[in-house]
PDB file of N, CA and C in Angstrom:
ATOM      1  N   UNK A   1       0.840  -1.179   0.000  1.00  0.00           N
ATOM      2  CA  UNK A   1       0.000   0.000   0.000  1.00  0.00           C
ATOM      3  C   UNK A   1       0.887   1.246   0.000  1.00  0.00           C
ATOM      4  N   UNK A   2       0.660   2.369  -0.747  1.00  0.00           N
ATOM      5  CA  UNK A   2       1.471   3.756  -0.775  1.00  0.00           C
ATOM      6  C   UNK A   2       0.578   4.266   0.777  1.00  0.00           C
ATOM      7  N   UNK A   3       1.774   5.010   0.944  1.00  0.00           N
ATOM      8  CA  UNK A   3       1.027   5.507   2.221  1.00  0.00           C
ATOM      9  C   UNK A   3       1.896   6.930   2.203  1.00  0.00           C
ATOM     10  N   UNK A   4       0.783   8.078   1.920  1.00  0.00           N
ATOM     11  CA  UNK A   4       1.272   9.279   2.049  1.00  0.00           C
ATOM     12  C   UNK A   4       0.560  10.326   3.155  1.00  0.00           C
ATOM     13  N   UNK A   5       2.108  10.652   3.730  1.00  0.00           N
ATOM     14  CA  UNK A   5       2.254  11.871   4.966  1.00  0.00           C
ATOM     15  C   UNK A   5       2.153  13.018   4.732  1.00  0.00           C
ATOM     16  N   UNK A   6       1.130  14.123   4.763  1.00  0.00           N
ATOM     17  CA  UNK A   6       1.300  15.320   4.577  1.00  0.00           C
ATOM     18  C   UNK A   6       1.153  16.283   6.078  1.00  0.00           C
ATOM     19  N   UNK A   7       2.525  16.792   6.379  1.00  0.00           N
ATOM     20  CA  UNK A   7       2.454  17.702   7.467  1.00  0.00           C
ATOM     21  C   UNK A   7       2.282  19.191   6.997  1.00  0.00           C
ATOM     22  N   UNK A   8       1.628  20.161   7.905  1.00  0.00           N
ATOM     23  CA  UNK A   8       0.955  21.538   7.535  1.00  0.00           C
ATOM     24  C   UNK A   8       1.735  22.367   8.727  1.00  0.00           C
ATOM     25  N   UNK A   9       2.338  23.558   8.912  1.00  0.00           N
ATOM     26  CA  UNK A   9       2.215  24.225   9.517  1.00  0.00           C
ATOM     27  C   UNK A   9       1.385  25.317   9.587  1.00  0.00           C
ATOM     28  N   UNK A  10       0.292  25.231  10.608  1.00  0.00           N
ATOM     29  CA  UNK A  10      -0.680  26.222   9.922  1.00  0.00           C
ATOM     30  C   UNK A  10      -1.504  25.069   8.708  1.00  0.00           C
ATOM     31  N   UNK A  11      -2.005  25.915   7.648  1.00  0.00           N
ATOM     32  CA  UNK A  11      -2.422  25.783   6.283  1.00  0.00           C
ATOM     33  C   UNK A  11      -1.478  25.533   5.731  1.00  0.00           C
ATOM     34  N   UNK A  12      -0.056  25.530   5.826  1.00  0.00           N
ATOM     35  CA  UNK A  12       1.054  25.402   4.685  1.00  0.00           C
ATOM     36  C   UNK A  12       1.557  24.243   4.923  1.00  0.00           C
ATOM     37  N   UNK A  13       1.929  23.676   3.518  1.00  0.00           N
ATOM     38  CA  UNK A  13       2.446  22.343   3.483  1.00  0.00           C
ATOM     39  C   UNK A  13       3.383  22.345   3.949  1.00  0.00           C
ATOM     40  N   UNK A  14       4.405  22.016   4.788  1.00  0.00           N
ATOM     41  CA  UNK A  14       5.637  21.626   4.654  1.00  0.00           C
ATOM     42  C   UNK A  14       6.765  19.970   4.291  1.00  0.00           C
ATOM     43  N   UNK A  15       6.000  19.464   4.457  1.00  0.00           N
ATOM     44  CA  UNK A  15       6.654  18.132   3.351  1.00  0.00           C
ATOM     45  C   UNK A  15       5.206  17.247   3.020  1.00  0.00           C
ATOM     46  N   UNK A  16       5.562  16.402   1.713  1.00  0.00           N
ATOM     47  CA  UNK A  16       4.494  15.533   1.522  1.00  0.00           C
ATOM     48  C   UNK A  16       5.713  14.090   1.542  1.00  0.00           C
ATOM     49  N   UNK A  17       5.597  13.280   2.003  1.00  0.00           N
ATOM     50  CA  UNK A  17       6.167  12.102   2.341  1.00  0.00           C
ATOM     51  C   UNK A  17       5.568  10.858   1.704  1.00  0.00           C
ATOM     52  N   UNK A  18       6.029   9.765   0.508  1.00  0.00           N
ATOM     53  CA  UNK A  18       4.963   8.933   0.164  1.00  0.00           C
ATOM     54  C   UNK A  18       6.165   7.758  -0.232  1.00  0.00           C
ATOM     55  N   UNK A  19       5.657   6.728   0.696  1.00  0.00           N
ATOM     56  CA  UNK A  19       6.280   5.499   0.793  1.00  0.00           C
ATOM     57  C   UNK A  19       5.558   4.401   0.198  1.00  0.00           C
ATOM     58  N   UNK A  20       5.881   3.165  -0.131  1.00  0.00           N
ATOM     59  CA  UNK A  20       5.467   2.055  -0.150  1.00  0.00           C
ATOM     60  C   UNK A  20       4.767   1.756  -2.243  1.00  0.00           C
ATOM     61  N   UNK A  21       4.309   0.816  -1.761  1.00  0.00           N
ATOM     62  CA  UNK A  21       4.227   0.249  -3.529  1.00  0.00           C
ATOM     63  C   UNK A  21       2.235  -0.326  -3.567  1.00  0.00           C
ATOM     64  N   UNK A  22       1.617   0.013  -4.659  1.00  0.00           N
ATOM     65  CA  UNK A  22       0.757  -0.425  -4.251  1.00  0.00           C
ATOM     66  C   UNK A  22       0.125  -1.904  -4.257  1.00  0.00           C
ATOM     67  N   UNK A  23       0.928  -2.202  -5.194  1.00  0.00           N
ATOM     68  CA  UNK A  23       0.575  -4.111  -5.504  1.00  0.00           C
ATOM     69  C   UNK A  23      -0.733  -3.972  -5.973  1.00  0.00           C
ATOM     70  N   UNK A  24      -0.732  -3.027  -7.016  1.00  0.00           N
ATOM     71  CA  UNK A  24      -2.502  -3.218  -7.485  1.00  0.00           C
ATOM     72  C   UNK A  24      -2.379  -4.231  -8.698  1.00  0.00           C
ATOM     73  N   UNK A  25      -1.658  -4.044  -8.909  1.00  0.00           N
ATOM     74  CA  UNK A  25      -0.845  -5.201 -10.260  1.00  0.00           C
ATOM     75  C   UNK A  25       0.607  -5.624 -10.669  1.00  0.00           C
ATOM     76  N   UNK A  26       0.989  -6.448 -11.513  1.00  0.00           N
ATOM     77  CA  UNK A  26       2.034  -7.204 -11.397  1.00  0.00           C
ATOM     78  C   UNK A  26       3.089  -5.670 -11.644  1.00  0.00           C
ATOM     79  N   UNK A  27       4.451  -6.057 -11.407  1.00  0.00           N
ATOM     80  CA  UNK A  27       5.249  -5.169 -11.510  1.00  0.00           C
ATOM     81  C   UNK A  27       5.614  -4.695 -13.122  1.00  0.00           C
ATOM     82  N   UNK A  28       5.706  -3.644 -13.094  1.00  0.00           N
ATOM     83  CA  UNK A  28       5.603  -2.807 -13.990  1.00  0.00           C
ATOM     84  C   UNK A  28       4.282  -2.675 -14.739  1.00  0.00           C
ATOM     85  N   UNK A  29       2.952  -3.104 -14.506  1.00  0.00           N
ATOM     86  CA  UNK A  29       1.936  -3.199 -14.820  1.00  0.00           C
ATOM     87  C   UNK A  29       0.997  -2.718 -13.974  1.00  0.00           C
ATOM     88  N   UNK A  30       1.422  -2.227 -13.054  1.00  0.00           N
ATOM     89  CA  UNK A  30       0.515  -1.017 -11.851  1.00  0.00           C
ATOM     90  C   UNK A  30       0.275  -0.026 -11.660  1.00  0.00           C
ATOM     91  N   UNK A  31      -1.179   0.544 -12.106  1.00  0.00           N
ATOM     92  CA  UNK A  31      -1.426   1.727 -12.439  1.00  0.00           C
ATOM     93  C   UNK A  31      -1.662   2.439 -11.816  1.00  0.00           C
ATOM     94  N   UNK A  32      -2.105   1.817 -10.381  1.00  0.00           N
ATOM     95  CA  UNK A  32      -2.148   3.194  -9.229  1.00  0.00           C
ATOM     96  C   UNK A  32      -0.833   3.336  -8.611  1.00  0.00           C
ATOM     97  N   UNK A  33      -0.082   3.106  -8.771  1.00  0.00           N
ATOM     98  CA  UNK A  33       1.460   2.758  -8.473  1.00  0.00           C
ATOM     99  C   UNK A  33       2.153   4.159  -9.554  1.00  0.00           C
ATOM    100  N   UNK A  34       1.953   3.902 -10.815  1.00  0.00           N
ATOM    101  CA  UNK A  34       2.186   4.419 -11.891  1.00  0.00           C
ATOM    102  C   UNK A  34       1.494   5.377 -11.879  1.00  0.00           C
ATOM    103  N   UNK A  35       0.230   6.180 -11.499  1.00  0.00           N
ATOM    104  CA  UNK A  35      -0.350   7.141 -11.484  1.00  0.00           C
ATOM    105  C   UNK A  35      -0.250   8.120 -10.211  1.00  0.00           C
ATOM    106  N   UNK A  36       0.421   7.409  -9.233  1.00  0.00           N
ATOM    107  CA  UNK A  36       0.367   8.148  -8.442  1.00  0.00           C
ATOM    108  C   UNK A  36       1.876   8.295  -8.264  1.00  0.00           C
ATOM    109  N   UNK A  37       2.825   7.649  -8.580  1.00  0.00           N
ATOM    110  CA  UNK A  37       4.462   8.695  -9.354  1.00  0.00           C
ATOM    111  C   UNK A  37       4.115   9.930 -10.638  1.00  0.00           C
ATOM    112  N   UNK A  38       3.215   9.640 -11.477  1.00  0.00           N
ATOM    113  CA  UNK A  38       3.083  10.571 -12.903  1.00  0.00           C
ATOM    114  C   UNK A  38       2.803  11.698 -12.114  1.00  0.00           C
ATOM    115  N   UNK A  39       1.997  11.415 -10.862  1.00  0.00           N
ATOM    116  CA  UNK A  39       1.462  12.826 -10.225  1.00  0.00           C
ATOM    117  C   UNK A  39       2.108  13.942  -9.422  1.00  0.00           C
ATOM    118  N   UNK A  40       2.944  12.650  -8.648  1.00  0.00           N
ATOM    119  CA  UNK A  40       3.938  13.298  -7.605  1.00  0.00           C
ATOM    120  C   UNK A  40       5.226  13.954  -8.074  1.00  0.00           C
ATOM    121  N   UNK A  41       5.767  12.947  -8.787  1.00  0.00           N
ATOM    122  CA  UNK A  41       6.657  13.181  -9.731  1.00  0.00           C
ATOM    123  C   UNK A  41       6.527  14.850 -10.336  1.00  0.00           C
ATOM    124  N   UNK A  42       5.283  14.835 -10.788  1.00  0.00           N
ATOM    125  CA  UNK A  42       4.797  16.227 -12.282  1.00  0.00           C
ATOM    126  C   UNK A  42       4.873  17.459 -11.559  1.00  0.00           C
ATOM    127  N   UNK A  43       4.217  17.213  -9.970  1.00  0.00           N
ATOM    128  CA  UNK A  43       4.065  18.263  -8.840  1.00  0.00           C
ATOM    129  C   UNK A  43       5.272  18.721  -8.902  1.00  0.00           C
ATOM    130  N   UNK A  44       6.159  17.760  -8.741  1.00  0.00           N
ATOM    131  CA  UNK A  44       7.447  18.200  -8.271  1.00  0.00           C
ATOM    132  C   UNK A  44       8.229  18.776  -9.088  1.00  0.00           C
ATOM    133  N   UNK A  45       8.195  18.368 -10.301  1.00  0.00           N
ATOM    134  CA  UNK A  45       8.874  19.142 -11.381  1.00  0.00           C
ATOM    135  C   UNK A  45       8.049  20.648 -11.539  1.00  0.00           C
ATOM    136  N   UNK A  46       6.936  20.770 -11.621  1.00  0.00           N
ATOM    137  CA  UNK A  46       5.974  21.857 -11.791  1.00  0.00           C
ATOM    138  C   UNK A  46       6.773  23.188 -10.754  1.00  0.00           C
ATOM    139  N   UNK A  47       6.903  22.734  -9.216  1.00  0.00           N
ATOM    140  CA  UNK A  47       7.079  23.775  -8.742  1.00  0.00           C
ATOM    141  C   UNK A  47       8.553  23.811  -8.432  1.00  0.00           C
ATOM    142  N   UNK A  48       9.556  22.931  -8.920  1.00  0.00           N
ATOM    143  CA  UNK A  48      10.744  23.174  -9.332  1.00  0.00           C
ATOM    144  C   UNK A  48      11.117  24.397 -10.723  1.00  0.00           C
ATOM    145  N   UNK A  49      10.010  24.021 -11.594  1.00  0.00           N
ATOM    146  CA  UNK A  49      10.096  24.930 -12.614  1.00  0.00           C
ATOM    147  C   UNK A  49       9.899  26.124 -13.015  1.00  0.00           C
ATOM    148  N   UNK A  50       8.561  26.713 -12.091  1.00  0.00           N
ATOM    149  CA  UNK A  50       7.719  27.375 -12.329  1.00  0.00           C
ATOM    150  C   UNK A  50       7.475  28.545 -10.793  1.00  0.00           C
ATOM    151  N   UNK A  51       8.513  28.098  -9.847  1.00  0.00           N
ATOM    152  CA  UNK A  51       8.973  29.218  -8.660  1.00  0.00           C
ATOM    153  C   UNK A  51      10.007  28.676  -8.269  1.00  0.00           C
ATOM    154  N   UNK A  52      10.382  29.862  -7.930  1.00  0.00           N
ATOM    155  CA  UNK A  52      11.916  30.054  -7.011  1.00  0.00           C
ATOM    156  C   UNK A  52      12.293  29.569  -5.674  1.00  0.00           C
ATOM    157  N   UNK A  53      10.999  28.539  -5.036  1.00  0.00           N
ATOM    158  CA  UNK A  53      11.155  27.910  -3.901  1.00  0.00           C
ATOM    159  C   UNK A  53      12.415  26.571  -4.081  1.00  0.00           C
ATOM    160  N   UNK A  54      12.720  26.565  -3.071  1.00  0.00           N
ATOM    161  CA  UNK A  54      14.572  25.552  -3.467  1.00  0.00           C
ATOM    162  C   UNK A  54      13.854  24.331  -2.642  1.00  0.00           C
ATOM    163  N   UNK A  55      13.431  23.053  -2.984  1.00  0.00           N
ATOM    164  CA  UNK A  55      12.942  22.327  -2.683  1.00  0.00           C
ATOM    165  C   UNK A  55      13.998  21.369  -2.431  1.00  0.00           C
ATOM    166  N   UNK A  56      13.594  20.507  -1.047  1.00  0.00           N
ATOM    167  CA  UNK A  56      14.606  19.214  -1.004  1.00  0.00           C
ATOM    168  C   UNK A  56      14.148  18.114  -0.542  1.00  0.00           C
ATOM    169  N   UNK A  57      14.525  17.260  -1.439  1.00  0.00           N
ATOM    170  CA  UNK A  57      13.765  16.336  -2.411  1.00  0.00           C
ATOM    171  C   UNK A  57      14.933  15.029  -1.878  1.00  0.00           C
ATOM    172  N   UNK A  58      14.004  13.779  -1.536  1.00  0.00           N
ATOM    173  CA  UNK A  58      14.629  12.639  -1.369  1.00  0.00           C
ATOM    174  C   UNK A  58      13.932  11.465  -1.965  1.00  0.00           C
ATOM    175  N   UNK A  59      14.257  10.724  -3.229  1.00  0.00           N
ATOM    176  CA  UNK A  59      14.074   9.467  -3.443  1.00  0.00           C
ATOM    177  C   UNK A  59      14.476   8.375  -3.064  1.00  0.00           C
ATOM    178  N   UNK A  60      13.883   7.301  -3.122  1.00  0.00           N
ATOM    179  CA  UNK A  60      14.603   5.570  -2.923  1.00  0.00           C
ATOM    180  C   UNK A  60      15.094   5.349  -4.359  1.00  0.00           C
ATOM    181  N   UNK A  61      15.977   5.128  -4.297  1.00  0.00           N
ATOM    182  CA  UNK A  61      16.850   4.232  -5.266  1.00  0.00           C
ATOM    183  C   UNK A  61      16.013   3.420  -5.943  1.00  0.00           C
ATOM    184  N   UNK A  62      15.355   2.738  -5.385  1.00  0.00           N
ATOM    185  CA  UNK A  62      14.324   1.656  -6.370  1.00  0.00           C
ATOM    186  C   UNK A  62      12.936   1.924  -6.426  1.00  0.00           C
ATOM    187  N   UNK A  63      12.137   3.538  -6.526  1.00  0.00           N
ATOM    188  CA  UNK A  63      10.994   3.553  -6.313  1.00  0.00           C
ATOM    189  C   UNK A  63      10.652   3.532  -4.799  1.00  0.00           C
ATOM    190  N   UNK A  64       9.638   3.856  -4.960  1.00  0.00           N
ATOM    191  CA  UNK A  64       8.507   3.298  -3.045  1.00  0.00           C
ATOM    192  C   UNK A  64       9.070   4.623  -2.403  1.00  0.00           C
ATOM    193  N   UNK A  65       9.680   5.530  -2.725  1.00  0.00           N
ATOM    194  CA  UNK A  65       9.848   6.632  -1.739  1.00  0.00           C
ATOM    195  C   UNK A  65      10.211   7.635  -2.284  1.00  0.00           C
ATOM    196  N   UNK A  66       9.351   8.854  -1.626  1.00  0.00           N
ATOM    197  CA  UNK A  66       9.432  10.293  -2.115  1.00  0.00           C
ATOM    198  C   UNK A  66       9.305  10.858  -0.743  1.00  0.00           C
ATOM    199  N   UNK A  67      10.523  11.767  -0.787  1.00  0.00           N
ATOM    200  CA  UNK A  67      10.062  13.042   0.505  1.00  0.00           C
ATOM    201  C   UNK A  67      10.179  13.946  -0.048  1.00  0.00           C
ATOM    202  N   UNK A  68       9.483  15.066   0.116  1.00  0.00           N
ATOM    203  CA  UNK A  68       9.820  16.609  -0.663  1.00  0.00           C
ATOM    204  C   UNK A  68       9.316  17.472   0.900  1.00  0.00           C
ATOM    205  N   UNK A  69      10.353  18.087   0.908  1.00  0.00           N
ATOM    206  CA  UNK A  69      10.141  19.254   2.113  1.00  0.00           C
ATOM    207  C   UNK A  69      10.071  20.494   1.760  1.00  0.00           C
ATOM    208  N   UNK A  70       9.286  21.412   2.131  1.00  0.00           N
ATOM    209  CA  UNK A  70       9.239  22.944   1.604  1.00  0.00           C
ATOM    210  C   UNK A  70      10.019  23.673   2.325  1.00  0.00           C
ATOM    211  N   UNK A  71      11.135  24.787   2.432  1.00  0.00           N
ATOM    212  CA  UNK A  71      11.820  25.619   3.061  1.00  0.00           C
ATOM    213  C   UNK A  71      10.920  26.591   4.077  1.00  0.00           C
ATOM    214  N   UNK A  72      11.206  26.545   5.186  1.00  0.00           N
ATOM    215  CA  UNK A  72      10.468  27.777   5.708  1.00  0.00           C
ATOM    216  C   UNK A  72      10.890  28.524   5.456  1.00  0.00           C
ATOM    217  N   UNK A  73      10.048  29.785   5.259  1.00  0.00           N
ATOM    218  CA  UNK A  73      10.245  30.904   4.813  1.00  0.00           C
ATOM    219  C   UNK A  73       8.953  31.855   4.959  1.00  0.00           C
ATOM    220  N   UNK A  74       9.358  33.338   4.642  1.00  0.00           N
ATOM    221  CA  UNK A  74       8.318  33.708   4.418  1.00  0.00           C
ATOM    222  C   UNK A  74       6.872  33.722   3.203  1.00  0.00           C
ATOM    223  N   UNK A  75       6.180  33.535   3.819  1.00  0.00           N
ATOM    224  CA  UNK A  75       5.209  33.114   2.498  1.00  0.00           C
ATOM    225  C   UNK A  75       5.002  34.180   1.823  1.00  0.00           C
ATOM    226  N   UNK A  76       5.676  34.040   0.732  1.00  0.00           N
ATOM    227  CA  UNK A  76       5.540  35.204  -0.776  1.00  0.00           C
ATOM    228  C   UNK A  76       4.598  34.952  -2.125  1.00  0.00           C
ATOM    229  N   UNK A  77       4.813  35.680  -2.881  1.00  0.00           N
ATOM    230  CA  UNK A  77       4.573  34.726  -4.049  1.00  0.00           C
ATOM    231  C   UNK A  77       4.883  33.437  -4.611  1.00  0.00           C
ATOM    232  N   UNK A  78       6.151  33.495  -4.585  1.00  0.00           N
ATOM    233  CA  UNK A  78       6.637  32.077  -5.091  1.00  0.00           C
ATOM    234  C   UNK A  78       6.448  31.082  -4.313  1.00  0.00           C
ATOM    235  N   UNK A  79       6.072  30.776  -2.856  1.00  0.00           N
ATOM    236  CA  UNK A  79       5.722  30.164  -1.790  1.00  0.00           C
ATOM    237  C   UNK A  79       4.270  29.866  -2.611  1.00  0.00           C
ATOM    238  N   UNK A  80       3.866  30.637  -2.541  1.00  0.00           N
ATOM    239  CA  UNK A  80       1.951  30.818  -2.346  1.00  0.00           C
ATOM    240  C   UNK A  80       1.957  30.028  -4.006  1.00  0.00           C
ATOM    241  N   UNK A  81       2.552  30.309  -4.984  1.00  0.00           N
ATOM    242  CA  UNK A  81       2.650  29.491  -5.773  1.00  0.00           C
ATOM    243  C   UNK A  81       2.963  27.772  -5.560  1.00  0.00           C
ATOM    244  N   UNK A  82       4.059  27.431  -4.998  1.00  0.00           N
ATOM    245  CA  UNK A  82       4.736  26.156  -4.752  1.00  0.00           C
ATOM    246  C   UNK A  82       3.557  25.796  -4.096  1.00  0.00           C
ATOM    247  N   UNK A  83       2.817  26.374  -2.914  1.00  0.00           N
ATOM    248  CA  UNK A  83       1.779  25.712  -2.193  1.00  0.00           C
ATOM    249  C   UNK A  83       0.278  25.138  -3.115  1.00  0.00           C
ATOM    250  N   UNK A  84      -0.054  26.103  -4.052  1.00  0.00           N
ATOM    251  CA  UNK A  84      -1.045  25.453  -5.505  1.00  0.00           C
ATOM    252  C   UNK A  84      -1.040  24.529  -5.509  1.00  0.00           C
ATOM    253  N   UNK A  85       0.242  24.332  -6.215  1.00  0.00           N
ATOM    254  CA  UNK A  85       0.579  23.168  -7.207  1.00  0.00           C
ATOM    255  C   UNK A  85       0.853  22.146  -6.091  1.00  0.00           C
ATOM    256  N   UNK A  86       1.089  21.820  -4.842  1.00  0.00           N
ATOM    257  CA  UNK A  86       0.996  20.599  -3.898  1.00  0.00           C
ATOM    258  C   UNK A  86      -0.368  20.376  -3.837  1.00  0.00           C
ATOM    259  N   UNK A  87      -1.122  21.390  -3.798  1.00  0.00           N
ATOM    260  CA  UNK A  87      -2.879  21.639  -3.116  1.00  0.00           C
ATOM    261  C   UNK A  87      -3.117  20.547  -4.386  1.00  0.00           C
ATOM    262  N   UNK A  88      -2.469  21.254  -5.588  1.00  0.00           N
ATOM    263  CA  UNK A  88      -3.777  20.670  -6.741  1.00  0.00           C
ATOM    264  C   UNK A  88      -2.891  18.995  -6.786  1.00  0.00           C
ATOM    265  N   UNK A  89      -1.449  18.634  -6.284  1.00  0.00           N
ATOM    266  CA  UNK A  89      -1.675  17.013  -6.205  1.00  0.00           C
ATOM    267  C   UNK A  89      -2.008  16.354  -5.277  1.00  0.00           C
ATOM    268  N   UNK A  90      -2.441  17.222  -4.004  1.00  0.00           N
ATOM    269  CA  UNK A  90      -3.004  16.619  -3.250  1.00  0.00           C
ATOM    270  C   UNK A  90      -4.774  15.831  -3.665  1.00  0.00           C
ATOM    271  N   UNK A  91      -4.780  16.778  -4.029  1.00  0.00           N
ATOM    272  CA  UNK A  91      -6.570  16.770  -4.794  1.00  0.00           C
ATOM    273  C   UNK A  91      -6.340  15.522  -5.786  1.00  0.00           C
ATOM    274  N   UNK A  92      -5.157  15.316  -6.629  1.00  0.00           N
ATOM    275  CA  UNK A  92      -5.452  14.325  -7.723  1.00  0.00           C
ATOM    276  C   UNK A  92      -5.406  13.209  -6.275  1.00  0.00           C
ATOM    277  N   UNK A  93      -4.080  12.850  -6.060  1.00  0.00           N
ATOM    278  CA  UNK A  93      -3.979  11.741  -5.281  1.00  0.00           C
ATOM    279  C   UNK A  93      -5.180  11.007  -4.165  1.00  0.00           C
ATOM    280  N   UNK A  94      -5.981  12.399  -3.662  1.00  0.00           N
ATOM    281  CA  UNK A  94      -7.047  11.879  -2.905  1.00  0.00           C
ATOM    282  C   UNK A  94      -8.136  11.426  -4.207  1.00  0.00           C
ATOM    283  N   UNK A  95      -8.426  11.234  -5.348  1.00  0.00           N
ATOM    284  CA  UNK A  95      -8.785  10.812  -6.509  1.00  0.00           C
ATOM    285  C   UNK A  95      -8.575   9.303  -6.738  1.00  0.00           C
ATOM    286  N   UNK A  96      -7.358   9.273  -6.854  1.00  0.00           N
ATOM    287  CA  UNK A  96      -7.013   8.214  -6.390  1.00  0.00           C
ATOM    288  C   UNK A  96      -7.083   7.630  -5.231  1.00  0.00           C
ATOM    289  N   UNK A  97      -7.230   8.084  -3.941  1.00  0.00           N
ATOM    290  CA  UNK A  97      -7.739   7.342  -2.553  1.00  0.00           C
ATOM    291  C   UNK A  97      -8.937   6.547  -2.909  1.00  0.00           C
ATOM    292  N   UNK A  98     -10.177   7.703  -3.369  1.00  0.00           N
ATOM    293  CA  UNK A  98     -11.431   7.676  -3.161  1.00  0.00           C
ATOM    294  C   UNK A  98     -11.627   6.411  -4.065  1.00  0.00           C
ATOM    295  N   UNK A  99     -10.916   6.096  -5.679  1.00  0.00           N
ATOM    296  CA  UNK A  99     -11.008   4.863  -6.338  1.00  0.00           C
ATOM    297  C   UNK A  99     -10.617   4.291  -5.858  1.00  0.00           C
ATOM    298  N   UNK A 100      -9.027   3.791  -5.224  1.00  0.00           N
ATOM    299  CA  UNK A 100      -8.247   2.886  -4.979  1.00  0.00           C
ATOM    300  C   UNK A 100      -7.921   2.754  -4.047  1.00  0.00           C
ATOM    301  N   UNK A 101      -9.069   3.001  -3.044  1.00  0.00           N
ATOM    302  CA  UNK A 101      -8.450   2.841  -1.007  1.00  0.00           C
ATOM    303  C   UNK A 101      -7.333   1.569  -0.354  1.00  0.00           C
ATOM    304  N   UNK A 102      -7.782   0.853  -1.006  1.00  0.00           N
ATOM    305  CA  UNK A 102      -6.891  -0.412  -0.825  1.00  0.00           C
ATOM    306  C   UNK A 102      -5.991  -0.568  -0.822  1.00  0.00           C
ATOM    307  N   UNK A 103      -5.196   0.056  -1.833  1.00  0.00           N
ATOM    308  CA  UNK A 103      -3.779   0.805  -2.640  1.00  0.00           C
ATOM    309  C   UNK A 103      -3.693   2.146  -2.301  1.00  0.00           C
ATOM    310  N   UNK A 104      -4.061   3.441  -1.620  1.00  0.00           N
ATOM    311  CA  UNK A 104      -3.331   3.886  -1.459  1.00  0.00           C
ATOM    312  C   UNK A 104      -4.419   4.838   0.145  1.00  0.00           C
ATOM    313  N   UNK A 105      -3.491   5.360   0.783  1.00  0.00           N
ATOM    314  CA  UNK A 105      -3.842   5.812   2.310  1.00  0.00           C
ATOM    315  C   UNK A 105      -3.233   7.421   1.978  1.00  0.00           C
ATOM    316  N   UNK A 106      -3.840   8.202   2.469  1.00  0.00           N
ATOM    317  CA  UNK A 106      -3.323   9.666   2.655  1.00  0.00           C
ATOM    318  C   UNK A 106      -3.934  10.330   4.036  1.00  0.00           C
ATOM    319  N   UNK A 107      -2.208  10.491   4.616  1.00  0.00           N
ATOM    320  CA  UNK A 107      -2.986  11.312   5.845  1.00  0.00           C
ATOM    321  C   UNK A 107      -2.621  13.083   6.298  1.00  0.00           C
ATOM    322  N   UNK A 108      -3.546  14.053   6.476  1.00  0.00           N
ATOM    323  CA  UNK A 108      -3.236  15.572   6.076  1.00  0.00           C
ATOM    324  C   UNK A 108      -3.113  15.782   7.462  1.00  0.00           C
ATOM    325  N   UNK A 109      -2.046  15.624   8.311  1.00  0.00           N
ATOM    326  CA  UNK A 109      -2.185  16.805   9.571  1.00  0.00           C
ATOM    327  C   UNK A 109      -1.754  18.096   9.666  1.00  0.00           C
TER     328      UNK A 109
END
């Protein structure tokens, strides 16, 4: 099961954390597995690309793990931007909860 951590200070994200594999199907043939990297993954490039927030970013070597932490700082534009674009993969991924509970867990504190 993916199992993703989202901590808030306040309203603001400060890391989204997402471990584990979903076993919805055979390997390399798993689409909530595969849809929910296309997502996390896209987030992450999005607000790497598109603001000046300096993000730090930890993968597993073999898949099954993503940490992305947001810098504290003051919340500016480019903040208030970076925070969107988590909001709007938070929204896909709970998309994926609501189909695929089985396969994947999200928890927002």
């Amino acid at each position: 099961m993916i199992q993703v951590t989202v901590k808030r200070n306040d309203q603001y994200i400060q890391s989204i954390e997402l471990s584990g594999h979903a076993e919805s199907g055979p390997y390399g043939y798993d689409l909530v597995c595969a849809g929910v990297s296309a997502v996390s993954i896209g987030a992450v490039n999005a607000v790497m690309e598109l603001s000046d927030v300096d993000l730090k970013v930890e993968q597993g070597k073999e898949g099954g793990y993503l940490l992305v932490t947001v810098p504290e700082m003051l919340h500016n534009k480019e903040m208030e931007k970076a925070q969107l674009l988590f909001e709007g993969m938070l929204i896909s991924l709970k998309s994926f909860e609501n189909d695929y509970g089985n396969f994947i867990r999200i928890q927002d504190k």
